[in-house]
N, C-alpha and C. Protein backbone atom coordinates (compact mmCIF):
# COMPACT_ATOMS: atom_id res chain seq x y z
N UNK A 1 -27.42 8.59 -45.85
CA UNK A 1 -28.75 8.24 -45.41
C UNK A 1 -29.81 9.06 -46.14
N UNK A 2 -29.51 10.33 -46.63
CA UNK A 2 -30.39 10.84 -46.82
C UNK A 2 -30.86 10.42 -48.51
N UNK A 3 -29.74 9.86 -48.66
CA UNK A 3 -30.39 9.70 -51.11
C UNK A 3 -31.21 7.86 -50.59
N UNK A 4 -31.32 7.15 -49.37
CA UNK A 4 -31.62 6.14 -49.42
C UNK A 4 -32.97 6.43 -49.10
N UNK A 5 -33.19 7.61 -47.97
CA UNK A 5 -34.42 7.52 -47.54
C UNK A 5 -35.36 8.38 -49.01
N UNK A 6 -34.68 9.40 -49.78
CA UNK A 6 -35.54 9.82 -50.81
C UNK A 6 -35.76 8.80 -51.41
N UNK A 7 -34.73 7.60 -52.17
CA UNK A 7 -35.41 6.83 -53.03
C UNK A 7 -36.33 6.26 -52.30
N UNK A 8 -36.44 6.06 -51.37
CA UNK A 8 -37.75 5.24 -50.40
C UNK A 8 -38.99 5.87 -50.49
N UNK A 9 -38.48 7.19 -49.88
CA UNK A 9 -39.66 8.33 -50.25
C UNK A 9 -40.53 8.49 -51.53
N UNK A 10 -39.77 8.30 -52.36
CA UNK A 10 -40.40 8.25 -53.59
C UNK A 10 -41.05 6.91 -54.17
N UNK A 11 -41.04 6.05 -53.55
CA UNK A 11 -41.30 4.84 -53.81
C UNK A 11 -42.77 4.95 -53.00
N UNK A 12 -43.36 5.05 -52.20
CA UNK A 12 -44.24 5.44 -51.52
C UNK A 12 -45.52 7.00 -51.69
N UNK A 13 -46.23 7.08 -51.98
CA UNK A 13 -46.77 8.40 -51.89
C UNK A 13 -48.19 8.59 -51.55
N UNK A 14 -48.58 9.94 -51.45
CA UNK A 14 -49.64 10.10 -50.65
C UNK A 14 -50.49 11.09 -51.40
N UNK A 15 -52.39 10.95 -51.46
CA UNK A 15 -52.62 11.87 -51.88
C UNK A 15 -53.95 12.56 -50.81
N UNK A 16 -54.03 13.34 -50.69
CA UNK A 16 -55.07 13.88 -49.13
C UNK A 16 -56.67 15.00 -49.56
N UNK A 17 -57.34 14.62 -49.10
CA UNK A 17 -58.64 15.40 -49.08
C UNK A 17 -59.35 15.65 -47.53
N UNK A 18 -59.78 17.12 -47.63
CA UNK A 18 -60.63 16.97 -46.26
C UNK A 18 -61.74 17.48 -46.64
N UNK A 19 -62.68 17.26 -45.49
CA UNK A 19 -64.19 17.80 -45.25
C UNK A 19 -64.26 18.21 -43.89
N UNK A 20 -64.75 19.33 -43.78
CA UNK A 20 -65.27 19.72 -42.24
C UNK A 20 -66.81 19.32 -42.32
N UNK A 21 -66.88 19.39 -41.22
CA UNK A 21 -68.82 18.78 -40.65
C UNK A 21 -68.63 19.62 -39.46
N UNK A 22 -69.65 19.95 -39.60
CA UNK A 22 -69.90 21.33 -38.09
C UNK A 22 -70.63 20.13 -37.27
N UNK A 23 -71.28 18.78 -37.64
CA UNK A 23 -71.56 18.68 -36.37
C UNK A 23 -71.04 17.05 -36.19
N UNK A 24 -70.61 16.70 -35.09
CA UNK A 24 -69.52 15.55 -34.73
C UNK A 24 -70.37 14.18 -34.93
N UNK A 25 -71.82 14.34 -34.99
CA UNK A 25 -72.59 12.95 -35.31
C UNK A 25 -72.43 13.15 -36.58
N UNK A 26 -72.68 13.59 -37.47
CA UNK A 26 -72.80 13.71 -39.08
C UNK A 26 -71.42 13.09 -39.37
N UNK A 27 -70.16 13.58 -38.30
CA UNK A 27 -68.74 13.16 -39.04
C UNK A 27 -68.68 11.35 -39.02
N UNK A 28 -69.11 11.46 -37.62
CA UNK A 28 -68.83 10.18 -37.22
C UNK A 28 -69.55 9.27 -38.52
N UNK A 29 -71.08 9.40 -38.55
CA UNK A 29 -71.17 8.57 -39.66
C UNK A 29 -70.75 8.19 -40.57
N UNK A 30 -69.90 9.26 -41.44
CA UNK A 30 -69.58 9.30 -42.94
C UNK A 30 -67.99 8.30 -42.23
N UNK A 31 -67.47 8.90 -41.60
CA UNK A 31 -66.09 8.18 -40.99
C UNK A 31 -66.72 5.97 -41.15
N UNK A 32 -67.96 6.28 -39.90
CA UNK A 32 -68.27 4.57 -40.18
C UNK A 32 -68.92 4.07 -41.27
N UNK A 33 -69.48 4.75 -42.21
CA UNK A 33 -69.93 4.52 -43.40
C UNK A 33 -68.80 4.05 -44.22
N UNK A 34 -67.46 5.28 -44.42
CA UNK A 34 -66.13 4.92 -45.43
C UNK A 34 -65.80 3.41 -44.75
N UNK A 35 -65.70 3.56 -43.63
CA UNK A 35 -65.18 2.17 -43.54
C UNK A 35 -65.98 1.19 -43.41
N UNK A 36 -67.20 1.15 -43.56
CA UNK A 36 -67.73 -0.11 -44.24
C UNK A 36 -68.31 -0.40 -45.32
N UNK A 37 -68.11 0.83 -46.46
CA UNK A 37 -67.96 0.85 -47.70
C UNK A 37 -66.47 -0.09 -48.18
N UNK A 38 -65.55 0.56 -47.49
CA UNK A 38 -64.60 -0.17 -48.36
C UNK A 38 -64.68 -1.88 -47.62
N UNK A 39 -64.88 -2.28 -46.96
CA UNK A 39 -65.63 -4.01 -46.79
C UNK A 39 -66.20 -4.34 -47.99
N UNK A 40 -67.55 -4.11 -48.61
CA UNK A 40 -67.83 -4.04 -49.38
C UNK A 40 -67.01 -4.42 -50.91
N UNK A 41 -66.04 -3.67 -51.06
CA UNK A 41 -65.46 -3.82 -52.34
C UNK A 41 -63.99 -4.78 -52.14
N UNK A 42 -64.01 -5.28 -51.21
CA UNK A 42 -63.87 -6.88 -51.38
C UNK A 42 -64.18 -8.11 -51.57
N UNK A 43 -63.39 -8.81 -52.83
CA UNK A 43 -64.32 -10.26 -53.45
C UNK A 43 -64.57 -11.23 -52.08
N UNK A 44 -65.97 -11.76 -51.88
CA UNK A 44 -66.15 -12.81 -50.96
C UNK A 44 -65.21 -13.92 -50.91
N UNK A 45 -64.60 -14.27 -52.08
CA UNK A 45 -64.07 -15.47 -51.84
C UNK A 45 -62.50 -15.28 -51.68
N UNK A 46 -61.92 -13.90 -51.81
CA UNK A 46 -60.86 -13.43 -51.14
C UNK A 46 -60.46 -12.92 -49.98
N UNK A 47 -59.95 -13.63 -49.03
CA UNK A 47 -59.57 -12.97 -47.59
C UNK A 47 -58.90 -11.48 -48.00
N UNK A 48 -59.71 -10.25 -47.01
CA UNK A 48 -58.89 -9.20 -47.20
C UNK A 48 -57.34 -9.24 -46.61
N UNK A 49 -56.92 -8.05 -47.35
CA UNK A 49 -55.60 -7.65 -47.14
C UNK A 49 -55.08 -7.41 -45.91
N UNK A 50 -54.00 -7.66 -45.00
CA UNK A 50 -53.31 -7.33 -43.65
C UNK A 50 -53.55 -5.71 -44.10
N UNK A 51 -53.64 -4.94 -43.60
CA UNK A 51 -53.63 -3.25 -43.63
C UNK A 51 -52.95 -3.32 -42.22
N UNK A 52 -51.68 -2.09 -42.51
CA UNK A 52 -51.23 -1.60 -41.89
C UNK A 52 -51.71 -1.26 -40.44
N UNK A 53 -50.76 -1.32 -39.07
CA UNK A 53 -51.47 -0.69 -37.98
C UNK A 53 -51.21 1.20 -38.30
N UNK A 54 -52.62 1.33 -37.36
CA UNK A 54 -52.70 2.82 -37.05
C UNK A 54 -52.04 3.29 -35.73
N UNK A 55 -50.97 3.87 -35.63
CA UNK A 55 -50.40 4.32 -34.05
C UNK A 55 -50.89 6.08 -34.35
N UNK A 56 -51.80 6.63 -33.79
CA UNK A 56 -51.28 8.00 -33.09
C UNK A 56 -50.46 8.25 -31.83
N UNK A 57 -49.35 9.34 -32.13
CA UNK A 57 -48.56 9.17 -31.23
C UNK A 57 -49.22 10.30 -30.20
N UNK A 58 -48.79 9.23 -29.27
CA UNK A 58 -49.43 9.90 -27.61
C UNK A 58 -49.04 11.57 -27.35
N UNK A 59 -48.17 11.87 -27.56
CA UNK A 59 -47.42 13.31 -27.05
C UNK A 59 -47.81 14.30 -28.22
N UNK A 60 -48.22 13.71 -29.83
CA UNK A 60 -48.69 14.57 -30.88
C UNK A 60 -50.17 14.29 -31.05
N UNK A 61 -51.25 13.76 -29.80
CA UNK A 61 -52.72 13.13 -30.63
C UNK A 61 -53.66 14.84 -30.43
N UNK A 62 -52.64 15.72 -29.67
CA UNK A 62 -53.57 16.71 -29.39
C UNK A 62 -52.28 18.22 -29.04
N UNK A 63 -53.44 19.28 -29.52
CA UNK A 63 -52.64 20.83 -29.91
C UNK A 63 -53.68 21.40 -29.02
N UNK A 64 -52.58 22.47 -28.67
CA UNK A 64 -53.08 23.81 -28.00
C UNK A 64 -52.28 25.12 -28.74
N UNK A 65 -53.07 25.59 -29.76
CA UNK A 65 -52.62 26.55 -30.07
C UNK A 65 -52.38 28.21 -29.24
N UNK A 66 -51.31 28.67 -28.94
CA UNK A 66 -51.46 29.84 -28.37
C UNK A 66 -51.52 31.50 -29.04
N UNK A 67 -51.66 32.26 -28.84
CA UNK A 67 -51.50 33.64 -29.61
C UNK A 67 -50.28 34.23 -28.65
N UNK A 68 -49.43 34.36 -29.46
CA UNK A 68 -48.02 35.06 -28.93
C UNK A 68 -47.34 34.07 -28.00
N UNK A 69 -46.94 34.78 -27.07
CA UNK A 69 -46.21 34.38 -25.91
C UNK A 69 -46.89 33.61 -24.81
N UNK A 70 -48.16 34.35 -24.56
CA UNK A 70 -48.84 34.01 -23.40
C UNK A 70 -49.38 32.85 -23.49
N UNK A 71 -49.75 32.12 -22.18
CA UNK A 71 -49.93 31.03 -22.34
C UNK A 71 -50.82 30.87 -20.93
N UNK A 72 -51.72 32.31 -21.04
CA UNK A 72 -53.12 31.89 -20.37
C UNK A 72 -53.55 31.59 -21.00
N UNK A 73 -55.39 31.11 -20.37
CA UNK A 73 -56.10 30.79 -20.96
C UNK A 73 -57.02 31.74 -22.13
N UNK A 74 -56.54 32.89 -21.83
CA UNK A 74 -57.46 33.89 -22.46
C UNK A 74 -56.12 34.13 -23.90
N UNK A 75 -55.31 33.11 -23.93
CA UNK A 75 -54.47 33.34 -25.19
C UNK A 75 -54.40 31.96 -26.09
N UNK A 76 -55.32 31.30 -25.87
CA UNK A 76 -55.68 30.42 -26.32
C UNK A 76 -56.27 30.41 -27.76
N UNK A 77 -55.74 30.05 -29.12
CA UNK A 77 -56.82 30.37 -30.01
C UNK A 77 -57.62 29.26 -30.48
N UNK A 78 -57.10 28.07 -30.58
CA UNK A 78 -57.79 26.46 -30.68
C UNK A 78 -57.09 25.43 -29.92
N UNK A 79 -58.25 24.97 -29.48
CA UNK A 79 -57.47 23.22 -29.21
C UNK A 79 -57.93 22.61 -30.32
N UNK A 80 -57.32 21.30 -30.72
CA UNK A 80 -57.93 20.34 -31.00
C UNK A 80 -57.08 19.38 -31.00
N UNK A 81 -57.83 18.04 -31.04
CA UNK A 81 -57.61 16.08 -31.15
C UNK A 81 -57.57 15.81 -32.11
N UNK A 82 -56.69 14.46 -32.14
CA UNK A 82 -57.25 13.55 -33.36
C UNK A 82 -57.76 12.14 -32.66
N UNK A 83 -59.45 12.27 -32.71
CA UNK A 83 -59.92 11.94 -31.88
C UNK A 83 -60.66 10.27 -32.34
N UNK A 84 -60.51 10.11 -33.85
CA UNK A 84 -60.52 9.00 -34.58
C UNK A 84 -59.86 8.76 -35.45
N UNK A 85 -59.70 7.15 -36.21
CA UNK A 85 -59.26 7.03 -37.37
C UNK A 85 -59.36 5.84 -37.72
N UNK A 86 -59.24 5.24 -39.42
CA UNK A 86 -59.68 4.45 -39.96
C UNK A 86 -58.59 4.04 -41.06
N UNK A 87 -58.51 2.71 -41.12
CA UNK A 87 -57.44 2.31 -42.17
C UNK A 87 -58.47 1.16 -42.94
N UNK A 88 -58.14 1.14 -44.50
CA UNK A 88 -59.00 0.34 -45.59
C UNK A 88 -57.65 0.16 -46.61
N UNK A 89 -57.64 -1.01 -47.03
CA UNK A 89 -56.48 -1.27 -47.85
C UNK A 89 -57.31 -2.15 -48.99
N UNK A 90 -56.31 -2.01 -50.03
CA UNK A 90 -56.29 -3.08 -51.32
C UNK A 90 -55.46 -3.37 -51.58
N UNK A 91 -55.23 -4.65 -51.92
CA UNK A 91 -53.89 -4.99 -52.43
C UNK A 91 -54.16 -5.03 -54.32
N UNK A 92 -53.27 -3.88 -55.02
CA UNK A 92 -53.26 -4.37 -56.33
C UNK A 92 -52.51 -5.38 -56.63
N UNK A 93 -53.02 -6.60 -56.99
CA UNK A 93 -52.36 -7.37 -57.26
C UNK A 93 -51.45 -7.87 -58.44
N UNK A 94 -51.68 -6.34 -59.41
CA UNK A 94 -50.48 -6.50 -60.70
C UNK A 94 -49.47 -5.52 -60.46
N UNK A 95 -49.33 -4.66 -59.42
CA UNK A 95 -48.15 -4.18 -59.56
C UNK A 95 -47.71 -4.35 -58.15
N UNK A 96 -48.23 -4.97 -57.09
CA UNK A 96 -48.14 -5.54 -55.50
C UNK A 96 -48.27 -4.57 -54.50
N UNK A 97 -48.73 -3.22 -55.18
CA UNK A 97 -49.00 -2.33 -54.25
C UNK A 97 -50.34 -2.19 -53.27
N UNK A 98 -50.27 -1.86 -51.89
CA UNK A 98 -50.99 -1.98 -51.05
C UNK A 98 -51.46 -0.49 -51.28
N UNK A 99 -53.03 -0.38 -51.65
CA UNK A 99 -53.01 1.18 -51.57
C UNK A 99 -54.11 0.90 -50.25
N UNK A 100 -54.13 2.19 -49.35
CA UNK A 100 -54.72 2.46 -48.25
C UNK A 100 -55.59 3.83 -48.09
N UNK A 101 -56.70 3.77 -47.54
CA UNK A 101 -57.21 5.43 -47.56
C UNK A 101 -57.67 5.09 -46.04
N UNK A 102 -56.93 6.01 -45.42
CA UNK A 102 -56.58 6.47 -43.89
C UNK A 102 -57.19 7.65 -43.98
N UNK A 103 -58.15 7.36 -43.13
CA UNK A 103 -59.34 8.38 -42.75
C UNK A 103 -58.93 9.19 -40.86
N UNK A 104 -58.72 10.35 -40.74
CA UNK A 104 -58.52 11.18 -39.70
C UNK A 104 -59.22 11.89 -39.47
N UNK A 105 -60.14 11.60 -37.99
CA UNK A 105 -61.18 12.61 -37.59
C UNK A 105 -60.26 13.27 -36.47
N UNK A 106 -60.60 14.97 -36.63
CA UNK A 106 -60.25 15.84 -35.90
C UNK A 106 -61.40 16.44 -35.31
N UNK A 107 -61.17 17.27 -33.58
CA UNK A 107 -62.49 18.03 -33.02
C UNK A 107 -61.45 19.11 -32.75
N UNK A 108 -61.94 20.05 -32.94
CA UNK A 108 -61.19 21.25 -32.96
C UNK A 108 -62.37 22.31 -32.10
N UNK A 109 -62.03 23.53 -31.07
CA UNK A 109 -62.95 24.27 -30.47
C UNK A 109 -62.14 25.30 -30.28
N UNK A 110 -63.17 26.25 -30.44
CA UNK A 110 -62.41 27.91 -30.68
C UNK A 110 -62.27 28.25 -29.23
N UNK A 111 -61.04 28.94 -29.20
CA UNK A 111 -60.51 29.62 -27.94
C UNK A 111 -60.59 31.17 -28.04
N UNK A 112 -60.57 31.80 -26.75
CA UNK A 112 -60.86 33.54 -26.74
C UNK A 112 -59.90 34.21 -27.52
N UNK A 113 -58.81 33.59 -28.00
CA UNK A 113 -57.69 34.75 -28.79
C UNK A 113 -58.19 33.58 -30.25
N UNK A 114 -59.41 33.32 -30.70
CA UNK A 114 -59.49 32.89 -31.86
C UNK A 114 -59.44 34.17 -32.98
N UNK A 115 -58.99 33.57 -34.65
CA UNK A 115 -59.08 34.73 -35.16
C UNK A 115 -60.10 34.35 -36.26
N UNK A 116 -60.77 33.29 -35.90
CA UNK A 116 -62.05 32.71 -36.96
C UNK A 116 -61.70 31.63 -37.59
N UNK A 117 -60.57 31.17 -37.27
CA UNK A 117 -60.09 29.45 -37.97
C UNK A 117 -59.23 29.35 -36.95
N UNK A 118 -58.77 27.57 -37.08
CA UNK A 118 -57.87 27.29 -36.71
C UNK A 118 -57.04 26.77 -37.81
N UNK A 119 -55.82 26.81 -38.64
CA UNK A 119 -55.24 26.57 -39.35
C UNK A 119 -53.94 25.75 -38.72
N UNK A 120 -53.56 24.40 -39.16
CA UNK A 120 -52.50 23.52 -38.21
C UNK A 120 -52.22 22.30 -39.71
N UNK A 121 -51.09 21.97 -39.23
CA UNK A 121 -50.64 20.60 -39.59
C UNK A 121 -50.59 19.65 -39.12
N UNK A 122 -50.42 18.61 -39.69
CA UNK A 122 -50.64 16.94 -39.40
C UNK A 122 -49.61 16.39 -40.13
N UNK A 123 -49.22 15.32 -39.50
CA UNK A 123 -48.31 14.34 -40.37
C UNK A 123 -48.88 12.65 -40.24
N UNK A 124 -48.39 12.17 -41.59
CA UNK A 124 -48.57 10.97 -41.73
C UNK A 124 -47.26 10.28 -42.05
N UNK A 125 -46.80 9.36 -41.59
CA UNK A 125 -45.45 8.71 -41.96
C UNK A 125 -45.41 6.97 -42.02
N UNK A 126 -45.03 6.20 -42.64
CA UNK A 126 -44.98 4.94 -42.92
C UNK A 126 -43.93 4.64 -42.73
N UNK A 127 -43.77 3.36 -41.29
CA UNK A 127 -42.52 2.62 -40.76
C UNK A 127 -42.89 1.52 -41.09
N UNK A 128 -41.36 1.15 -40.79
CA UNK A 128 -41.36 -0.50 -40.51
C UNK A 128 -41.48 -0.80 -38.98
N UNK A 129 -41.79 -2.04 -38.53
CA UNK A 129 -41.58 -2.70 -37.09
C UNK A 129 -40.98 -2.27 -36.19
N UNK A 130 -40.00 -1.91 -37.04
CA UNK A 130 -39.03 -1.46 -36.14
C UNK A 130 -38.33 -0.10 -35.92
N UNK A 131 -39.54 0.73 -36.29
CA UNK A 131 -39.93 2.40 -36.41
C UNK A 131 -38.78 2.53 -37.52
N UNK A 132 -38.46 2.02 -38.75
CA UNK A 132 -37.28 2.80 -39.55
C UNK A 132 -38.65 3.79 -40.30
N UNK A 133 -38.50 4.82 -40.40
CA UNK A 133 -39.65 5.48 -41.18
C UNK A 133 -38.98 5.44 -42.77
N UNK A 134 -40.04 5.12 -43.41
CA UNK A 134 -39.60 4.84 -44.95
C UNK A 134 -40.41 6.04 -45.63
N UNK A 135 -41.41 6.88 -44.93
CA UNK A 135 -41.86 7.97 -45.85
C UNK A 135 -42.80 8.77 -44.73
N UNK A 136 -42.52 10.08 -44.98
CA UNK A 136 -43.47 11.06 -43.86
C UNK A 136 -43.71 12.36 -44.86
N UNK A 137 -45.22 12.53 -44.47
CA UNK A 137 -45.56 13.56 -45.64
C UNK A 137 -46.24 14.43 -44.31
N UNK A 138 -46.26 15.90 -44.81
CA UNK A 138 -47.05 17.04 -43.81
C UNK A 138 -48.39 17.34 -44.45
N UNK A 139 -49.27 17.52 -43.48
CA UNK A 139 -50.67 18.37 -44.19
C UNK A 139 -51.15 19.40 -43.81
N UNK A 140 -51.33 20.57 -44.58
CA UNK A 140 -51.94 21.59 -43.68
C UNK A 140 -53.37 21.55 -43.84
N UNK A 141 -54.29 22.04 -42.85
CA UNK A 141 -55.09 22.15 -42.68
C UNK A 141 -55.75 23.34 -42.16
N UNK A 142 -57.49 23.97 -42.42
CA UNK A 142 -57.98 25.07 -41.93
C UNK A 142 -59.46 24.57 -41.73
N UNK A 143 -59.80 25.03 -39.97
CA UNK A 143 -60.97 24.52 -39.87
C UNK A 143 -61.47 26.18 -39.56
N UNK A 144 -62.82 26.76 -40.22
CA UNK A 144 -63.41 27.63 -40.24
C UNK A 144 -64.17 27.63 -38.84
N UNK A 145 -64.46 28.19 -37.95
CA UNK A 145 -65.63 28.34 -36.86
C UNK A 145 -66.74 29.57 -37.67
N UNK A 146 -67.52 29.37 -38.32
CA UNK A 146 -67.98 30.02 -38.96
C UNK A 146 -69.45 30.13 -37.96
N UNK A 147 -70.10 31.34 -37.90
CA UNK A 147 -71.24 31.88 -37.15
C UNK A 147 -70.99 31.99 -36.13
N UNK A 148 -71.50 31.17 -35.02
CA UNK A 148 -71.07 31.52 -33.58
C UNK A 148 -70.78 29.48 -33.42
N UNK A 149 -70.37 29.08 -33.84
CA UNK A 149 -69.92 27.57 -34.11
C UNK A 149 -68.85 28.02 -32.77
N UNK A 150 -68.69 27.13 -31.76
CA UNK A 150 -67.54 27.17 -31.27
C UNK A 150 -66.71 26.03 -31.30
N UNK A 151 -67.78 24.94 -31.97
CA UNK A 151 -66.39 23.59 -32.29
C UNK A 151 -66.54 23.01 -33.70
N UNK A 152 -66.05 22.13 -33.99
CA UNK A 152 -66.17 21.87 -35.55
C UNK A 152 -65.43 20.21 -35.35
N UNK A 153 -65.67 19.53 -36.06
CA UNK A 153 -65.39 18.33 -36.59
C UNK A 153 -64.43 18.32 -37.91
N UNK A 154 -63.85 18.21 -38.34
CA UNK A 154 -63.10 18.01 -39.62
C UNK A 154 -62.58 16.68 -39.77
N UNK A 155 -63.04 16.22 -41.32
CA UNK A 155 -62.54 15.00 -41.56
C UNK A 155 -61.10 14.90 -42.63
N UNK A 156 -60.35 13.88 -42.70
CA UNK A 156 -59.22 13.78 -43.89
C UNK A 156 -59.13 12.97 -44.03
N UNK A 157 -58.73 12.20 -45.89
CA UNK A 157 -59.17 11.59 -45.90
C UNK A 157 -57.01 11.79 -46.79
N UNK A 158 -56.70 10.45 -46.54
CA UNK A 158 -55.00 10.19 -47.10
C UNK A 158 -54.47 8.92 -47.70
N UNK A 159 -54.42 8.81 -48.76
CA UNK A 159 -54.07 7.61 -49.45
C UNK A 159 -52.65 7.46 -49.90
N UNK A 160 -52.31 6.65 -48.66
CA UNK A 160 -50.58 6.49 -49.08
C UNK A 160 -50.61 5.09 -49.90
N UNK A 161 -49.84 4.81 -50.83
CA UNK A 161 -49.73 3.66 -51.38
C UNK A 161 -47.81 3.22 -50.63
N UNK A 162 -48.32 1.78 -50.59
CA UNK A 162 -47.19 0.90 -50.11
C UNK A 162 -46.70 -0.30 -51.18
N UNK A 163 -45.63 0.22 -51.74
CA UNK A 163 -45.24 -1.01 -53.12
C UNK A 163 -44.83 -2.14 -51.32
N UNK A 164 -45.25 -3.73 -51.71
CA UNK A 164 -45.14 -5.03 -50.74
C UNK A 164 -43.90 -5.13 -51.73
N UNK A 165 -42.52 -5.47 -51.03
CA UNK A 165 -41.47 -6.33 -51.83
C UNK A 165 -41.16 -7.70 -50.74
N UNK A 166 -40.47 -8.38 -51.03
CA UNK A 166 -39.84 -9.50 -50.22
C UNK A 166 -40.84 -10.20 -49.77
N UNK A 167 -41.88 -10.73 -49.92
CA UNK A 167 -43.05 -11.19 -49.30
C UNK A 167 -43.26 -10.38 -48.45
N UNK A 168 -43.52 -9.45 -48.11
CA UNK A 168 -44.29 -8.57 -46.74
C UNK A 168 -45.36 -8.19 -47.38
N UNK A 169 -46.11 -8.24 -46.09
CA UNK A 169 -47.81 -7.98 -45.96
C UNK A 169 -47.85 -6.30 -45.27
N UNK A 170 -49.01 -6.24 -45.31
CA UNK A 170 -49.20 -4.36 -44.68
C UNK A 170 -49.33 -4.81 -42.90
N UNK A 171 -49.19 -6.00 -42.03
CA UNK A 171 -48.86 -6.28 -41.42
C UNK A 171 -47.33 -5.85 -40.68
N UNK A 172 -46.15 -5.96 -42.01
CA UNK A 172 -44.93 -5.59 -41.87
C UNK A 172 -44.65 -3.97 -41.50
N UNK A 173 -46.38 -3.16 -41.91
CA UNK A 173 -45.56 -1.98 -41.58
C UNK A 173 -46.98 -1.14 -40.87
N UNK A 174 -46.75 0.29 -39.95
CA UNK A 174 -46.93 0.80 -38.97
C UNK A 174 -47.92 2.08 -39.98
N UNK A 175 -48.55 2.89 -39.58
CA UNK A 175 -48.78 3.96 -40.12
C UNK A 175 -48.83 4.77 -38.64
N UNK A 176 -48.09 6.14 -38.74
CA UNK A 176 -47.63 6.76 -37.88
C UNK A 176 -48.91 8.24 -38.19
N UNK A 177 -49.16 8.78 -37.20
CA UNK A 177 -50.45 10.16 -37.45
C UNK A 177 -50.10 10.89 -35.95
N UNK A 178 -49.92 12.14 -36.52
CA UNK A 178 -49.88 13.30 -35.32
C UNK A 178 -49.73 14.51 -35.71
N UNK A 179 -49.92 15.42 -34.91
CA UNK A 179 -50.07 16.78 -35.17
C UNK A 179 -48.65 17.35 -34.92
N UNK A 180 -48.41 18.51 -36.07
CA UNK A 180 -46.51 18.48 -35.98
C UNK A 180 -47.07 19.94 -35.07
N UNK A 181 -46.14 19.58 -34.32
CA UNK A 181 -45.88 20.99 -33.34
C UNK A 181 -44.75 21.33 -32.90
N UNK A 182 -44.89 22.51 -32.64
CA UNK A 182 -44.11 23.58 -32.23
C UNK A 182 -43.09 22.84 -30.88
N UNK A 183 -41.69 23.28 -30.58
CA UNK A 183 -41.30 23.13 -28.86
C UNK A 183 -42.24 23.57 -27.74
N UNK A 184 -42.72 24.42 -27.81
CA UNK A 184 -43.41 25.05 -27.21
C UNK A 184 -44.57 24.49 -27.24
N UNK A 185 -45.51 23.72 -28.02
CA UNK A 185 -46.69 23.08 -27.95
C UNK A 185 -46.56 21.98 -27.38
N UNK A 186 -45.18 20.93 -27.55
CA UNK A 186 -44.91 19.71 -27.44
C UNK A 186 -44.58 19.95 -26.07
N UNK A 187 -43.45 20.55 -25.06
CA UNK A 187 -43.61 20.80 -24.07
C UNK A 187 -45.34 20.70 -23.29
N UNK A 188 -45.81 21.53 -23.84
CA UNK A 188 -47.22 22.15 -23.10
C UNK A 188 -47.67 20.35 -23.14
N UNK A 189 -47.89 19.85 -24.22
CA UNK A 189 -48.46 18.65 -24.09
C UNK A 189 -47.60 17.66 -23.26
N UNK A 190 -46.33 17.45 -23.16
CA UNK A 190 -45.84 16.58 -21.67
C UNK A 190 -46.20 17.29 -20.93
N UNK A 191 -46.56 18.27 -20.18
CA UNK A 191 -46.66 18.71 -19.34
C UNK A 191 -47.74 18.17 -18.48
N UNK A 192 -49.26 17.80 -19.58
CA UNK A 192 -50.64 17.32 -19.51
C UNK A 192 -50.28 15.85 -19.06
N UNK A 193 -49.38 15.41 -19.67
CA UNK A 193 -49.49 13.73 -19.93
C UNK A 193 -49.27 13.23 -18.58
């Protein structure tokens, strides 16, 4: 299983950029702006492309980072969500690849055991229907609380490309987004649910 899922893996790939915005209206715009920019750069007389669904998964859409062991509140160093997101596709139509730029808004807010960032990962992964995951990539990330900021917005911006074989549309497949955590974080979050 594992030389089937690399060649898969490799058949698929991803490339990622972020921006922080200290303030959550400024993010939001640029977030609804990208996505109705890419409207735009579709021909009128071509129906756009099926693009992939977006699932964030329920038990990974949100982190509580702790400092050490404790798990008061005063050991808290960030929360944060992934509190939006955006999918835009093209289909190239000479080599049949679906490329996509999957846009992820995060709100992140400093906790009393902060140490001046919150630094965390994210994952993005591409299934089929029927959850077989055909490619999962990690991202790290660092959101600064810089001055006396106690929350922050951060945007990312991830372009996985999807080669279409067999007649399938980006319909045929899922895009998966969540924050990779710890036992100990993932617990804490069933705990909420």
């Amino acid at each position: 299983m594992g030389r089937l899922f690399s060649k898969v893996l490799s058949r698929i790939s991803f490339r990622s950029g972020a921006v922080v915005f200290p303030s959550p209206v400024l993010s939001g715009l640029i977030l609804s702006g990208l996505v109705l920019s890419g409207c735009g750069l579709i021909e009128p007389e071509k129906a756009p492309p099926a693009c992939p669904e977006i699932i964030v998964l329920k038990e990974a859409e949100e982190m509580t980072r702790f400092q050490g062991q404790g798990r008061d509140l005063t050991d808290v160093t960030f929360e944060a969500s992934i509190n939006n997101f955006a999918n835009v596709c093209v289909l190239d139509e000479e080599t049949n690849n679906l490329n996509n730029q999957v846009v992820v808004r995060f709100e992140l807010t400093q906790g009393p055991a902060s140490d001046g960032a919150a630094k965390f990962n994210y994952f993005v992964a591409v299934a089929t229907h029927d959850r077989k995951i055909l490619s999962r990539e990690s991202f790290d990330l660092v959101a600064p609380f810089e001055g006396n900021r106690t929350s922050v917005a951060l945007v990312d911006n991830i372009f996985p490309t999807i080669p279409l074989r067999d007649g399938k549309t980006g319909d045929d497949y899922i895009i998966f987004i969540g924050f990779e955590l710890t036992r100990s974080e993932l617990y804490y979050n069933r705990t909420k649910i």
